[in-house]
C-alpha atoms as a PDB file:
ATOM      1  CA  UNK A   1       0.000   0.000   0.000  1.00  0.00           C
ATOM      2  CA  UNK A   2       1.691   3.216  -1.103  1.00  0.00           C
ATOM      3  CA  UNK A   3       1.490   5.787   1.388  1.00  0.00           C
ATOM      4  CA  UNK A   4       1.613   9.724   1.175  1.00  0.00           C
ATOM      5  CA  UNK A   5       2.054  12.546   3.439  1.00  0.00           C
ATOM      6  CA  UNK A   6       0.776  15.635   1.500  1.00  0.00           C
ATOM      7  CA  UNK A   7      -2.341  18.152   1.815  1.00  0.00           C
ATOM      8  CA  UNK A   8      -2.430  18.628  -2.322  1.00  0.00           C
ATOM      9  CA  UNK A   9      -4.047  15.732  -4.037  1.00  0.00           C
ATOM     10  CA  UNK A  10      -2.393  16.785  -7.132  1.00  0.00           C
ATOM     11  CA  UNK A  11       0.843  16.204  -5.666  1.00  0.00           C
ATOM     12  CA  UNK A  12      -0.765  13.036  -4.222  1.00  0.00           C
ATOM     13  CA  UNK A  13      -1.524  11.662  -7.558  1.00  0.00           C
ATOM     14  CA  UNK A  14       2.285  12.897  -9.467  1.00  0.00           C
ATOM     15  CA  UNK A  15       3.914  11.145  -6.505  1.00  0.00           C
ATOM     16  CA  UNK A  16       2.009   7.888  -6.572  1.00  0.00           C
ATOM     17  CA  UNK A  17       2.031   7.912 -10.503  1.00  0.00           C
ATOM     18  CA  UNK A  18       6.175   8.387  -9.983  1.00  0.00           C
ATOM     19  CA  UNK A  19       6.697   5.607  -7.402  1.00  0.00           C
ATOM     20  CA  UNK A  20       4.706   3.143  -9.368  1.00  0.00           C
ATOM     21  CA  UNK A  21       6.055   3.919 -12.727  1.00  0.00           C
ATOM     22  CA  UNK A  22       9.849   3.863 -10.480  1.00  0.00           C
ATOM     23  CA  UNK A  23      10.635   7.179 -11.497  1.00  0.00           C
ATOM     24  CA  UNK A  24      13.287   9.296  -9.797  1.00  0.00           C
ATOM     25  CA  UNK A  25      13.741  12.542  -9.268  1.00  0.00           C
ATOM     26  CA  UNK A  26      17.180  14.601  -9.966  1.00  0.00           C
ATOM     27  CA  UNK A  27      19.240  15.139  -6.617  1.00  0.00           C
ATOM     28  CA  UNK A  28      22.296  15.799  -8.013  1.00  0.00           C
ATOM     29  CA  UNK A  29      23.326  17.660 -11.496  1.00  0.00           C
ATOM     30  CA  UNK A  30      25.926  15.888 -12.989  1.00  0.00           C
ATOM     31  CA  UNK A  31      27.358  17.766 -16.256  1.00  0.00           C
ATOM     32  CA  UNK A  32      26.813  21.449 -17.353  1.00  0.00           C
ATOM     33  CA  UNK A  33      27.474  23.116 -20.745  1.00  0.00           C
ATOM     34  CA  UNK A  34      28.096  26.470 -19.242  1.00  0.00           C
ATOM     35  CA  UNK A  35      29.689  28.265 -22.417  1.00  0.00           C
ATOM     36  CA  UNK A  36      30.260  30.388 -24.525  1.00  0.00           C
ATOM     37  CA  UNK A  37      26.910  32.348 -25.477  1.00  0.00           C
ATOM     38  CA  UNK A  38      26.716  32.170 -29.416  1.00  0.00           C
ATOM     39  CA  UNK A  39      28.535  29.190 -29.519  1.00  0.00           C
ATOM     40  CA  UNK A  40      26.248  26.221 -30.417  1.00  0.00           C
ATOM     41  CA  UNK A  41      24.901  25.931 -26.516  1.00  0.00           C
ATOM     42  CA  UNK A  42      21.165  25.601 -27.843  1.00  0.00           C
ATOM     43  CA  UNK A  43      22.235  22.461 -30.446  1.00  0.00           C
ATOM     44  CA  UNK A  44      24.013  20.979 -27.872  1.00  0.00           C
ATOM     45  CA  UNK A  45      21.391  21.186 -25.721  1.00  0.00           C
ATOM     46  CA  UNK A  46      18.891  20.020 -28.254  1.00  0.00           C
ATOM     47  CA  UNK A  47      21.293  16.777 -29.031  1.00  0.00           C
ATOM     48  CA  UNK A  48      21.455  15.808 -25.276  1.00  0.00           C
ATOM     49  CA  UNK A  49      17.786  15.956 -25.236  1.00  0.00           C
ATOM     50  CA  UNK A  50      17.231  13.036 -27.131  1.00  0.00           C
ATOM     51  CA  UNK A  51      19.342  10.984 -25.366  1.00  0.00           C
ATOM     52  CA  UNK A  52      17.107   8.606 -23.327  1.00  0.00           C
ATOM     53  CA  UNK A  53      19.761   8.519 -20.560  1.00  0.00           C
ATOM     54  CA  UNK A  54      20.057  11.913 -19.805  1.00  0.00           C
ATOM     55  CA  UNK A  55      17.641  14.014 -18.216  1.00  0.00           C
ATOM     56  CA  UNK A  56      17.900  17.765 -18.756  1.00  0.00           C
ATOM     57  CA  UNK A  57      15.693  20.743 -17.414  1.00  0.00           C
ATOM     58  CA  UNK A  58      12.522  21.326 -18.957  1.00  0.00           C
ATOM     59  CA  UNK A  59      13.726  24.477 -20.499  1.00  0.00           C
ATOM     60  CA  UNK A  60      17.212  25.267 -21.690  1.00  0.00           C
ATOM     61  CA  UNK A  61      19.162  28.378 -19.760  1.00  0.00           C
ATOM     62  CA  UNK A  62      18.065  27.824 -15.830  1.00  0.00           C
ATOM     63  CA  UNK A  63      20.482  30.420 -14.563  1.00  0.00           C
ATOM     64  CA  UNK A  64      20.670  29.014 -11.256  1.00  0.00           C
ATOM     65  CA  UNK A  65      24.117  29.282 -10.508  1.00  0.00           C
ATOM     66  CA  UNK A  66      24.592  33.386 -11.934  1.00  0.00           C
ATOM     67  CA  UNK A  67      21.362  34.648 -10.230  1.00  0.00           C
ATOM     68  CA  UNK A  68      22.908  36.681  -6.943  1.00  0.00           C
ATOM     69  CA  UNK A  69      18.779  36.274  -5.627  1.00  0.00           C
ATOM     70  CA  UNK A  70      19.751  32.186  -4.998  1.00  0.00           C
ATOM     71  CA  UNK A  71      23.393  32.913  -3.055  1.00  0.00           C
ATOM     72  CA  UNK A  72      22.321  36.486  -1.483  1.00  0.00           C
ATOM     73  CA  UNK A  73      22.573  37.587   1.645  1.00  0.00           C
ATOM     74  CA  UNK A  74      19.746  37.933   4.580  1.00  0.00           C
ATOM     75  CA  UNK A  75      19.970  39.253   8.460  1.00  0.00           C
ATOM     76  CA  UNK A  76      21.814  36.240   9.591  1.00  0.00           C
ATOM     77  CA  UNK A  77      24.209  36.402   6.821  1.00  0.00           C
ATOM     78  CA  UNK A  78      24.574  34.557   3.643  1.00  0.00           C
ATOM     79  CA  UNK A  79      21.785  32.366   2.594  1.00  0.00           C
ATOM     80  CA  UNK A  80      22.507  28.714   2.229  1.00  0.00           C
ATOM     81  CA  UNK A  81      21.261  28.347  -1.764  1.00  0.00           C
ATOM     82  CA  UNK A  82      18.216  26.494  -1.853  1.00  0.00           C
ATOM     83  CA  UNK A  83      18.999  23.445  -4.291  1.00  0.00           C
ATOM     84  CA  UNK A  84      15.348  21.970  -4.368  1.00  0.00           C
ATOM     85  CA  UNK A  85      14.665  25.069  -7.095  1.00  0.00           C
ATOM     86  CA  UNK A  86      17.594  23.632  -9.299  1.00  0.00           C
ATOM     87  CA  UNK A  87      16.193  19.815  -8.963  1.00  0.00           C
ATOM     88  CA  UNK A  88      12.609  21.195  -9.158  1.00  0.00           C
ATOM     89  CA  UNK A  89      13.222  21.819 -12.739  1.00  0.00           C
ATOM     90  CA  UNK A  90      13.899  18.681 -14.108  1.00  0.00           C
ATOM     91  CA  UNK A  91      11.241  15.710 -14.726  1.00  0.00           C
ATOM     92  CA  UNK A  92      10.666  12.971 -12.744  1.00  0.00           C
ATOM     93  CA  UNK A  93      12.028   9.777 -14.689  1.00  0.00           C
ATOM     94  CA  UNK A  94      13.256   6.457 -14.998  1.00  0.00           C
ATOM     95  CA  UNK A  95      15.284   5.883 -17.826  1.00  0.00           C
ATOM     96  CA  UNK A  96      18.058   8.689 -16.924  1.00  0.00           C
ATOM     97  CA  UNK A  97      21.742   7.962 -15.924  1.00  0.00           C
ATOM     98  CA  UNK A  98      22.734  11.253 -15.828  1.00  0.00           C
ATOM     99  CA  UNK A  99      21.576  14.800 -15.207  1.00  0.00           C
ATOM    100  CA  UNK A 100      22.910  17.990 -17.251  1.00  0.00           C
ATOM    101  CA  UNK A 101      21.883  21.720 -17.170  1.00  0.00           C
ATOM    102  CA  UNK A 102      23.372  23.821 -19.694  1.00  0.00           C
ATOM    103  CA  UNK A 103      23.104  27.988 -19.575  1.00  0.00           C
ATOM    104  CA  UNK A 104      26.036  29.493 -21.902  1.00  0.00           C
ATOM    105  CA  UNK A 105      26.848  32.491 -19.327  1.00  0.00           C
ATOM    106  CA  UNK A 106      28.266  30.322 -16.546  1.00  0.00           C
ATOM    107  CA  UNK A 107      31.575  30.825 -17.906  1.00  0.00           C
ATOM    108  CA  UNK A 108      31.473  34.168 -18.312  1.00  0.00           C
ATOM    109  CA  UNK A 109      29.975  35.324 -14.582  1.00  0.00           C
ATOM    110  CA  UNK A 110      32.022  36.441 -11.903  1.00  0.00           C
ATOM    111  CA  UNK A 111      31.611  33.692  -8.698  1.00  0.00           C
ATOM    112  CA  UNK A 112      29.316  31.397 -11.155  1.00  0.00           C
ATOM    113  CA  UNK A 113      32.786  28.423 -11.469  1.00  0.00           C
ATOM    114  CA  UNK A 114      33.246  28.354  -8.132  1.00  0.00           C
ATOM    115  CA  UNK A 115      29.278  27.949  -6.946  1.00  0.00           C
ATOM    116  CA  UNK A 116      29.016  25.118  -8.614  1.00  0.00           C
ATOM    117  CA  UNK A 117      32.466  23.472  -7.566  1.00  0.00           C
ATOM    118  CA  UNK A 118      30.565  23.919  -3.998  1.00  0.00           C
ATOM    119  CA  UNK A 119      27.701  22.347  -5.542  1.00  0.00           C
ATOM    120  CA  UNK A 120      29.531  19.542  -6.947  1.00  0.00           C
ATOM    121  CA  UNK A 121      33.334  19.338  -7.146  1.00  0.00           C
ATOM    122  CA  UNK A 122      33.342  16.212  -9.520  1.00  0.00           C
ATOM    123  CA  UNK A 123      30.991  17.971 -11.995  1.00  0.00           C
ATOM    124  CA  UNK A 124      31.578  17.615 -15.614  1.00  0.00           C
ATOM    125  CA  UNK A 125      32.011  21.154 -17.120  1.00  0.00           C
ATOM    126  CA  UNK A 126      31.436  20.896 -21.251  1.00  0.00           C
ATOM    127  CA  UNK A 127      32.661  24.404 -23.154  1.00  0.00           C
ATOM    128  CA  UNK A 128      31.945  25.443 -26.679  1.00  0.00           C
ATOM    129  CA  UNK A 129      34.203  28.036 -28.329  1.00  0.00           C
ATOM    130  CA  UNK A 130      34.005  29.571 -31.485  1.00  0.00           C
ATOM    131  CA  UNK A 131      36.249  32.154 -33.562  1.00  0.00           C
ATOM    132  CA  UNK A 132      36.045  35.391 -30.845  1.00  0.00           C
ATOM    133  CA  UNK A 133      35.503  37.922 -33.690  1.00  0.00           C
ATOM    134  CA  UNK A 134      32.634  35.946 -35.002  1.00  0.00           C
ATOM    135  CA  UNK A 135      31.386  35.211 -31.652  1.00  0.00           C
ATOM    136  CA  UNK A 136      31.421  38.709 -30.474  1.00  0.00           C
ATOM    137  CA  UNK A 137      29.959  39.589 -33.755  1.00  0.00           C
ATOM    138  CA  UNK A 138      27.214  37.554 -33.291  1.00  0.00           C
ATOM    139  CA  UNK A 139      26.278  38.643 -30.131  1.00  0.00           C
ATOM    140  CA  UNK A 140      26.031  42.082 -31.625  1.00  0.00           C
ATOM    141  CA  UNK A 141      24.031  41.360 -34.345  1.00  0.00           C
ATOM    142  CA  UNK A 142      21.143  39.301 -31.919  1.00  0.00           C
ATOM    143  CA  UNK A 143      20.967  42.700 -29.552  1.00  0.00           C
ATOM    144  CA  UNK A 144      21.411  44.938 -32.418  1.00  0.00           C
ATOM    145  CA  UNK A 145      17.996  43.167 -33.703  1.00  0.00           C
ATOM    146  CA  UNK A 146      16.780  43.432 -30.082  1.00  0.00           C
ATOM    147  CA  UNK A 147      17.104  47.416 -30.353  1.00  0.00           C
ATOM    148  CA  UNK A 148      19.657  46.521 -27.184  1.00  0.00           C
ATOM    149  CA  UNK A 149      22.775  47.943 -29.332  1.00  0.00           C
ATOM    150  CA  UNK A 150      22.672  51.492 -30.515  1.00  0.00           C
ATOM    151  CA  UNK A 151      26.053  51.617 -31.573  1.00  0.00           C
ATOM    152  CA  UNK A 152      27.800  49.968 -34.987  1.00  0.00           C
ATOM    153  CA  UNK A 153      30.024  47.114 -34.068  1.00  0.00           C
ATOM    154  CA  UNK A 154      33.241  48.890 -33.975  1.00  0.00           C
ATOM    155  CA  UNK A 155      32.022  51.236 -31.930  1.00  0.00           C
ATOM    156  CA  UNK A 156      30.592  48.738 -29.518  1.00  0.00           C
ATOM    157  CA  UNK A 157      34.143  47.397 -29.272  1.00  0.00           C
ATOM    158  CA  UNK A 158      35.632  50.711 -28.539  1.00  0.00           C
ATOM    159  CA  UNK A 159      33.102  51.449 -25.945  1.00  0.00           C
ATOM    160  CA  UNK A 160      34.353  47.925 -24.326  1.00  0.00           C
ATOM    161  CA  UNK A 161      37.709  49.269 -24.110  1.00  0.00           C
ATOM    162  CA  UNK A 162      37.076  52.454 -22.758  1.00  0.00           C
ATOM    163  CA  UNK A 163      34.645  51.188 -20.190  1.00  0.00           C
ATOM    164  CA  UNK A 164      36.887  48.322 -19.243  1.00  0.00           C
ATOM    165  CA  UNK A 165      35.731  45.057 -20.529  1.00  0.00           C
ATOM    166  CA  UNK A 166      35.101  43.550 -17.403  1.00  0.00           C
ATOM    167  CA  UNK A 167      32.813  46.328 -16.291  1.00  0.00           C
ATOM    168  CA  UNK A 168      30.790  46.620 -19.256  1.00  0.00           C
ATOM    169  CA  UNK A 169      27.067  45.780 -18.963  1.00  0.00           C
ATOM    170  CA  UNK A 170      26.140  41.969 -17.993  1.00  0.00           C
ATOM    171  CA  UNK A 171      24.513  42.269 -21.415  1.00  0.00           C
ATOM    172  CA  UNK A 172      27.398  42.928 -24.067  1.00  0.00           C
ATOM    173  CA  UNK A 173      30.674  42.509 -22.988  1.00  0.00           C
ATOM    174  CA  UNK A 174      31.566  41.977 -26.251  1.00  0.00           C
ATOM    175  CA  UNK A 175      34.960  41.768 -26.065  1.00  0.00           C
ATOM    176  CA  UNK A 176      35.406  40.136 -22.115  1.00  0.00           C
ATOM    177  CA  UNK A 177      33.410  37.375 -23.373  1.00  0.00           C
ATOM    178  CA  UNK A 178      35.328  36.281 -26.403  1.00  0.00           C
ATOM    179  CA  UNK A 179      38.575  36.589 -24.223  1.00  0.00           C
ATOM    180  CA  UNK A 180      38.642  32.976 -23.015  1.00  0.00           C
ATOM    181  CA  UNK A 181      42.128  32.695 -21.858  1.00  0.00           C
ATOM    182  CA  UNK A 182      41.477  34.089 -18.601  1.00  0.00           C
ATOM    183  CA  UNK A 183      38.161  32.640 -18.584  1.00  0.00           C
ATOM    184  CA  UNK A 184      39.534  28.642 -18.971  1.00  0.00           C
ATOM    185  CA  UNK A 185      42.533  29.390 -16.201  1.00  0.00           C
ATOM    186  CA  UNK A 186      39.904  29.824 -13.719  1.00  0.00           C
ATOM    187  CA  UNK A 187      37.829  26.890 -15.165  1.00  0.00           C
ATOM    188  CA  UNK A 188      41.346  24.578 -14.751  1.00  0.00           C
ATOM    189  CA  UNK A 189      42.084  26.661 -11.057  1.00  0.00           C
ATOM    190  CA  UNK A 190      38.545  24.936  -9.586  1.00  0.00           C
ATOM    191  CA  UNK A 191      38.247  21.603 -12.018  1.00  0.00           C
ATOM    192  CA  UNK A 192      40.677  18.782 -13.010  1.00  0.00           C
ATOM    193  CA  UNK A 193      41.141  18.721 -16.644  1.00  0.00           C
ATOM    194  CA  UNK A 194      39.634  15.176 -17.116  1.00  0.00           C
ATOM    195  CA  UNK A 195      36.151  17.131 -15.590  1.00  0.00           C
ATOM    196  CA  UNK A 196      36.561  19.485 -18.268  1.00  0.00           C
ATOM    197  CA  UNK A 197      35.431  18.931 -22.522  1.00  0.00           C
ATOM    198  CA  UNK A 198      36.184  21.763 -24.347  1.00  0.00           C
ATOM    199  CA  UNK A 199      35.244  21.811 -28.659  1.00  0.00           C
ATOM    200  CA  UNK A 200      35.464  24.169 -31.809  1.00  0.00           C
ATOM    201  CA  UNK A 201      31.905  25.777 -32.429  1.00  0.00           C
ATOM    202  CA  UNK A 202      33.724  25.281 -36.120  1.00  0.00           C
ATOM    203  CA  UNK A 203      33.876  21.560 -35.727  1.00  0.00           C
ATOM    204  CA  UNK A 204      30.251  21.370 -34.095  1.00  0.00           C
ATOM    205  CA  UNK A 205      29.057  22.985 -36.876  1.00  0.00           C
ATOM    206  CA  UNK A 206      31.079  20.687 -39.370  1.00  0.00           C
ATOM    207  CA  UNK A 207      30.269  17.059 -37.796  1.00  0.00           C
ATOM    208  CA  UNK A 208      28.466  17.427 -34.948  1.00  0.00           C
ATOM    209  CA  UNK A 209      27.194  13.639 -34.331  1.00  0.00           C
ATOM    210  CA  UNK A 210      30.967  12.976 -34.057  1.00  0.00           C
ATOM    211  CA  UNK A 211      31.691  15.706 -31.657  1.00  0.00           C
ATOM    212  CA  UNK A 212      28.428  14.145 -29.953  1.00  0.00           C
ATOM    213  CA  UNK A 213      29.412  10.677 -30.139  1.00  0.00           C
ATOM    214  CA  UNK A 214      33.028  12.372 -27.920  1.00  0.00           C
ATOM    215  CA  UNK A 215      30.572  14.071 -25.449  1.00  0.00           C
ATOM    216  CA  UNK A 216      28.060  11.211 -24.902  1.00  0.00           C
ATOM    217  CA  UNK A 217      31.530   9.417 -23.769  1.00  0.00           C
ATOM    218  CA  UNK A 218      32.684  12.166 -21.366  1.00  0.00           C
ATOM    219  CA  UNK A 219      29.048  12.417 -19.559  1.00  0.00           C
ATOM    220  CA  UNK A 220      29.076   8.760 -18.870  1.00  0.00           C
ATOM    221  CA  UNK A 221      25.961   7.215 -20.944  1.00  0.00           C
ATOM    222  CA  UNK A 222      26.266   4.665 -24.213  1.00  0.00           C
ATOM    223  CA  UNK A 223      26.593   6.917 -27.665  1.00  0.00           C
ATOM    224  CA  UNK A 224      23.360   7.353 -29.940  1.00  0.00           C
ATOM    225  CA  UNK A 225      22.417   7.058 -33.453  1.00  0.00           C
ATOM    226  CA  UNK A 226      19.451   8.854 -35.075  1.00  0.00           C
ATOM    227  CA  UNK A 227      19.620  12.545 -33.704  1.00  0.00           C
ATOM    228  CA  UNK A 228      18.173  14.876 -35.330  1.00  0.00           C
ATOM    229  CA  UNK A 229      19.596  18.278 -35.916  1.00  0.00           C
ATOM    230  CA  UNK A 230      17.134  20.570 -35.276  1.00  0.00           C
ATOM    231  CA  UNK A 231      19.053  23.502 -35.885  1.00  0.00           C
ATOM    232  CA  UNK A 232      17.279  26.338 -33.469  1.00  0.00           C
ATOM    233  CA  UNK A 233      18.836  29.917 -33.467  1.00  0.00           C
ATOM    234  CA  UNK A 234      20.782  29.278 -36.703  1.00  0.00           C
ATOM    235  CA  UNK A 235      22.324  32.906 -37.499  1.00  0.00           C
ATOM    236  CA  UNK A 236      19.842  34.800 -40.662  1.00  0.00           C
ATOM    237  CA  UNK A 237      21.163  38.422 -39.599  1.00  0.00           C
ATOM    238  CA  UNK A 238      20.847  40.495 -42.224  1.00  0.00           C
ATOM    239  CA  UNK A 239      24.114  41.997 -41.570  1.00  0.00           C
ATOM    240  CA  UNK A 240      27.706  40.685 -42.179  1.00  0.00           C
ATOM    241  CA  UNK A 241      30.552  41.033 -40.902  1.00  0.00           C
ATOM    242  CA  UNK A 242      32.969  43.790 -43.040  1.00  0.00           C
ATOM    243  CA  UNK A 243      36.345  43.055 -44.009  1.00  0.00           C
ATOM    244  CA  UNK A 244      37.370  46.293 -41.532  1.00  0.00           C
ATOM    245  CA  UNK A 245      35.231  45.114 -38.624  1.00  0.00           C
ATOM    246  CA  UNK A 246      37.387  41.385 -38.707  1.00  0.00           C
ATOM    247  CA  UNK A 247      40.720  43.148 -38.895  1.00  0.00           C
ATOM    248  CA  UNK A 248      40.182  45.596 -36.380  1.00  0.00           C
ATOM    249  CA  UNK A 249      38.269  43.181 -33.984  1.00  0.00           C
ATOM    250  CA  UNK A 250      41.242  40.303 -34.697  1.00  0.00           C
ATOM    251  CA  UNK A 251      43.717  43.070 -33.822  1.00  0.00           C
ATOM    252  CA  UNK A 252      42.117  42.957 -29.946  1.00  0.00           C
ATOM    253  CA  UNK A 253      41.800  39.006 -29.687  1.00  0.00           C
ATOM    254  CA  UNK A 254      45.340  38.015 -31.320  1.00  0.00           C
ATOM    255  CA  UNK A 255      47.026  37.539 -27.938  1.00  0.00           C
ATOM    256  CA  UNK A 256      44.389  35.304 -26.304  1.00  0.00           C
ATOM    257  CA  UNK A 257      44.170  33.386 -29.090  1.00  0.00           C
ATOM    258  CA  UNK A 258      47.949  32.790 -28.927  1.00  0.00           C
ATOM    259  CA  UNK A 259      47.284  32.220 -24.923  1.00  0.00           C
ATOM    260  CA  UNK A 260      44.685  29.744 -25.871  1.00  0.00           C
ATOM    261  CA  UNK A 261      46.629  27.684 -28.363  1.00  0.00           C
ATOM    262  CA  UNK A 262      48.964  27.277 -25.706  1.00  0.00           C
ATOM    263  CA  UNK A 263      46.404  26.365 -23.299  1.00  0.00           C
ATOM    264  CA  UNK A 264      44.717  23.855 -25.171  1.00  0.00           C
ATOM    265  CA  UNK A 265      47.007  22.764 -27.380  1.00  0.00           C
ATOM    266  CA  UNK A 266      44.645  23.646 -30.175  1.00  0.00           C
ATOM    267  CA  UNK A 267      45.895  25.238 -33.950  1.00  0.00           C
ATOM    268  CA  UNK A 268      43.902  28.091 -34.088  1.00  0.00           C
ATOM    269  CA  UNK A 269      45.392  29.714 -37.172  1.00  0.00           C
ATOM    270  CA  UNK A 270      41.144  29.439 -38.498  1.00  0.00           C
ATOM    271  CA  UNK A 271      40.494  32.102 -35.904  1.00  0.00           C
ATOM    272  CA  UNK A 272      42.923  34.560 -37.267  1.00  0.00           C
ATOM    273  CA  UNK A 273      42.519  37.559 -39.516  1.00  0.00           C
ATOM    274  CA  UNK A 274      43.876  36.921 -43.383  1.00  0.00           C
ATOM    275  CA  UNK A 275      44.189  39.681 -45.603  1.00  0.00           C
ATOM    276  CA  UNK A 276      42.391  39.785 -48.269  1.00  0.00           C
ATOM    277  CA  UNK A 277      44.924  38.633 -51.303  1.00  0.00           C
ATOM    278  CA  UNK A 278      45.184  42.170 -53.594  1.00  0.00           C
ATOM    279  CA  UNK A 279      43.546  41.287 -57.471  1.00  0.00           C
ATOM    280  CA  UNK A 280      46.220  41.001 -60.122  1.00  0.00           C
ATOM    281  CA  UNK A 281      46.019  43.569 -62.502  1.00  0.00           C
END
């Protein structure tokens, strides 16, 4: 005889409906994608879905870990974060091995790395990066579209470097985003390297039920065939990227890149500005 303790007989009925059907709930997040923003976070996200094993919040982007409201501060002094309103979000089930959350600004957030090493020091951190200039390009173009971005992308970038581009608005930071240098030391300060999968946006885009079949391993569950890309927020901006805007914009991102090669061990010559070869006469 199942018994209940509980005043809503909704909650009576999801609870029994769980335990008889043996589903669990999530008490423990496992893996996050937690960058970059314009990266390929929402296909990832979207691939992971489908996996039976893996259960993933009902909607992509939680921001649990980057909202100051879940780790402020009350009359007795910091709150303890209230972790029922991170496993809240994610189904019941009984077919998961794993649980992931993936919101593209937890790189990027000051204190966001090293909330969730409290959380969970053996978490599995997966990282997108794409070509900065592009990246940061993107991100203008999508506020730009918003009416968030008066200014012409060169500007914007200026304005970053005037302002300081770690005080810029939590909204652009054009250029402090696409610096990932400083961004991964941190990530490797708080996280073993094994916890840590880091791919080219490039080679997402390229063969991504390779990359997939690489990140299935890394999370822990058997790789799957028959995903479908759905491709969601596929860049149609009207504008391009100028010939002037890559050069000036590769100018400010030449040195990371050079840090990151290092870093990595990636060739990252893709990333880097080419002049344009002069016509013959």
């Amino acid at each position: 005889m199942l018994t209940v303790w509980s005043v809503d007989s909704n909650d009576i009925k999801t609870q029994a409906r769980s335990d008889l059907l043996g589903r669990r709930k999530v008490e423990r997040v496992d893996f996050i994608v937690a960058g970059v923003q314009k990266a390929g976070t929402t296909a990832i996200h979207d691939f992971l879905a489908q996996h039976p094993h893996i259960a993933l919040l009902r909607d992509q982007a939680l921001h649990f870990f980057d909202k100051e409201e879940n780790f402020g501060s009350s009359r007795t002094g910091l709150c303890e974060p209230d972790y029922r309103i991170l496993h809240g979000n994610f189904d019941p089930g009984w077919r998961w091995r794993v649980a992931g959350e993936v919101t593209a600004d937890y790189l990027y957030y000051p204190r966001t790395l090293e909330r969730i090493a409290d959380y969970n020091a053996k978490m599995k951190l997966i990282i997108s990066l794409r070509n900065p200039v592009e990246r940061a390009f993107s991100q203008w173009n999508m506020r730009r579209e918003k009416d968030q971005e008066p200014l012409e992308f060169i500007d914007a970038l200026k304005r970053d470097q005037e302002i300081g581009i770690w005080q810029g608005p939590r909204g652009n930071a054009y250029l402090a985003r696409s610096l990932y240098a400083p961004q991964l030391e941190k990530v490797f300060k708080l996280f073993p390297r094994e916890q840590v999968f880091i791919i080219k946006y490039e080679d997402l885009r390229a063969d991504p039920f390779a990359l997939l079949n690489c990140m299935f391993d890394f999370v822990g569950v058997r790789r799957k065939s028959g995903l479908k890309n759905k491709q969601r927020n596929v860049g149609s901006y009207s504008r391009k990227l100028t010939s002037a805007e890559r050069e000036y914009a590769s100018g400010i991102f030449d040195e990371d890149i050079t840090k990151i090669e290092a870093l990595l061990n990636w060739d990252c010559s893709d990333w880097r500005f080419k002049s344009p070869v002069s016509a013959r006469p």
